[in-house]
C-alpha atoms as a PDB file:
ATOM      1  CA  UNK A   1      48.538 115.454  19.122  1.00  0.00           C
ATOM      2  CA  UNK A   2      49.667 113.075  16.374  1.00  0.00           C
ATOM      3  CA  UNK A   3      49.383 112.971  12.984  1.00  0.00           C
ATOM      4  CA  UNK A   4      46.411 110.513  12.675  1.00  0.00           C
ATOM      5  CA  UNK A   5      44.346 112.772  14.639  1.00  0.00           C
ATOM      6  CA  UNK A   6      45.660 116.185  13.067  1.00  0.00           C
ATOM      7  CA  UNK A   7      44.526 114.669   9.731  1.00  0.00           C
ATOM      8  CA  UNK A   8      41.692 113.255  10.680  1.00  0.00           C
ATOM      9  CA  UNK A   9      40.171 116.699  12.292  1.00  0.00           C
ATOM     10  CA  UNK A  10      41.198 119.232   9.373  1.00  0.00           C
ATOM     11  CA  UNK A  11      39.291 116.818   6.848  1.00  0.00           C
ATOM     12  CA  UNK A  12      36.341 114.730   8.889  1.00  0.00           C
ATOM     13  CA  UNK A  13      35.755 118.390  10.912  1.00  0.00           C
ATOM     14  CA  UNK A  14      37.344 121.460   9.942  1.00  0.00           C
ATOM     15  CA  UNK A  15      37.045 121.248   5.989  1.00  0.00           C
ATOM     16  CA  UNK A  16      33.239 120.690   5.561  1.00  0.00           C
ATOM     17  CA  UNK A  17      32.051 122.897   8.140  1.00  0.00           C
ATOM     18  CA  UNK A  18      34.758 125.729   6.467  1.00  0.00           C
ATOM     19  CA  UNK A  19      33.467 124.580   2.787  1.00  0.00           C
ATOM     20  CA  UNK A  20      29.597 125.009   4.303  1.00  0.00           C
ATOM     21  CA  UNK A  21      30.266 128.286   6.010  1.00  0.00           C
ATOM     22  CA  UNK A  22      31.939 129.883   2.888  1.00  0.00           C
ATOM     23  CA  UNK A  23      29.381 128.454  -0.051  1.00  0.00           C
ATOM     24  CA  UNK A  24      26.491 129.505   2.346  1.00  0.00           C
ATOM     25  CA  UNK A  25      27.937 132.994   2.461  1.00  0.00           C
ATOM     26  CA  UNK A  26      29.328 133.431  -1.366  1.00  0.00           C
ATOM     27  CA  UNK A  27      25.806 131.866  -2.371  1.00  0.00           C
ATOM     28  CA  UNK A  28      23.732 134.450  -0.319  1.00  0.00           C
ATOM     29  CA  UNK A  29      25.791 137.874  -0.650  1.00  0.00           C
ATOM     30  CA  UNK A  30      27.431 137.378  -3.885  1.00  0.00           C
ATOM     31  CA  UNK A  31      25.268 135.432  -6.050  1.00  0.00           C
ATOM     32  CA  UNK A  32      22.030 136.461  -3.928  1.00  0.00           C
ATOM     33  CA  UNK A  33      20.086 132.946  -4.176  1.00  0.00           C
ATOM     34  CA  UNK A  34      17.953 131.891  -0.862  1.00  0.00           C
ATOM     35  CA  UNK A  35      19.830 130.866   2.055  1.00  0.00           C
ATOM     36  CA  UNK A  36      18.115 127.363   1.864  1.00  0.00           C
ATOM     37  CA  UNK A  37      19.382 126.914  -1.656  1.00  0.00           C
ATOM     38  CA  UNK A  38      22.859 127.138  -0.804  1.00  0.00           C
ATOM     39  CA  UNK A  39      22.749 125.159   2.626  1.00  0.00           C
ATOM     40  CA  UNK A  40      21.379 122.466   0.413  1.00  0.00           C
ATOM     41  CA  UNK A  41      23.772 122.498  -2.619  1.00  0.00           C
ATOM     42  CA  UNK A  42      26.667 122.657   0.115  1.00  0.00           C
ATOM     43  CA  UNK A  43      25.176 119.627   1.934  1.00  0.00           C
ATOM     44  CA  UNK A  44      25.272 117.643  -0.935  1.00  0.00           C
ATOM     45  CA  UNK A  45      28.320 118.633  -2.002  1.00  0.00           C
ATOM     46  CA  UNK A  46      30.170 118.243   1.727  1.00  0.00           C
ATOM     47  CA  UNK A  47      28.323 114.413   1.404  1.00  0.00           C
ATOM     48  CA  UNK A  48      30.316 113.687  -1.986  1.00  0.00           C
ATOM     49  CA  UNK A  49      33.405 114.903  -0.094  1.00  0.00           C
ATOM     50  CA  UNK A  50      32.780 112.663   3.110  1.00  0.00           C
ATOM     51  CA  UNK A  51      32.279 109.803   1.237  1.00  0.00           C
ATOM     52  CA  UNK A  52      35.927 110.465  -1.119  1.00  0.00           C
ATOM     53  CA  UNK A  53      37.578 111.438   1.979  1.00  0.00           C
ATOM     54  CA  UNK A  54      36.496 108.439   3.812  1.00  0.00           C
ATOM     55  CA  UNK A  55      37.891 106.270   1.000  1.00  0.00           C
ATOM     56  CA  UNK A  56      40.476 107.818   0.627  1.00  0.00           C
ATOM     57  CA  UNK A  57      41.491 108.069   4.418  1.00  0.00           C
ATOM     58  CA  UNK A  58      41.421 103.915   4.391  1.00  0.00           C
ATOM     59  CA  UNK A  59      43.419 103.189   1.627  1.00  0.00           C
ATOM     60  CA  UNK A  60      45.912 105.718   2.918  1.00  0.00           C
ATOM     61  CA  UNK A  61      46.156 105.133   6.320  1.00  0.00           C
ATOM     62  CA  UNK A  62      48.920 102.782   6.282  1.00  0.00           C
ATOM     63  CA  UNK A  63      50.953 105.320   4.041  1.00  0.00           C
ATOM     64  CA  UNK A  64      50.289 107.990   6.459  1.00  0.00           C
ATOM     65  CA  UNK A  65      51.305 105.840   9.757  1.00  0.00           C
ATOM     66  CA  UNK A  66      54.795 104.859   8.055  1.00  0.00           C
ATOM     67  CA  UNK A  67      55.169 108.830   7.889  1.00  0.00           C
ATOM     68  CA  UNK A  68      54.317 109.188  11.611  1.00  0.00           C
ATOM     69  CA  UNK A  69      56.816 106.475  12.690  1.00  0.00           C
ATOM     70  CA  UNK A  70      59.695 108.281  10.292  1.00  0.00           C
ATOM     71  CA  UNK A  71      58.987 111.492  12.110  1.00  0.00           C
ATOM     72  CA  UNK A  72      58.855 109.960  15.570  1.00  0.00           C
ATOM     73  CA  UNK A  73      62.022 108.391  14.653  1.00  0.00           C
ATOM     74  CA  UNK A  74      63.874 111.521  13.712  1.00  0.00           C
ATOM     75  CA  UNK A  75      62.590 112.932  16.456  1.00  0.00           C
ATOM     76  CA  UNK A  76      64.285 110.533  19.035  1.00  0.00           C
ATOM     77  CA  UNK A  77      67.663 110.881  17.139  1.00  0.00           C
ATOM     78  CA  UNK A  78      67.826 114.102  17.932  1.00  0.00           C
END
């Protein structure tokens, strides 16, 4: 799997759903406020992060595909 992808599924996939899980959980057993509270806080928190991520991951991309091609490069040297 390269790069692109690997990025691209920790923080489009992995991250939120992690960041959701754990502020659901730390809302409800630690700071004991309804479940629906903290589903909702954590949604609109996880859509502030899409949207920085997202611009981010365009202005980026470019950066991160020179990085891939250094690698793959190194790689056939070897």
């Amino acid at each position: 799997m390269n790069i692109n992808k690997r990025l691209f599924v920790m923080t489009h996939i992995v991250m939120p759903y992690l960041f959701v899980a754990v502020f659901t959980l730390w809302g409800h057993f630690v700071l004991s406020k309804p479940l629906w509270e903290n589903i909702n806080e954590a949604l609109g928190i996880v859509g502030i992060y899409y949207m920085l991520v997202s611009i981010f991951w365009v202005t980026q991309m470019k950066a991160v595909q020179k990085v891939e091609q250094e690698i793959n490069s190194k790689k056939g040297d070897k």
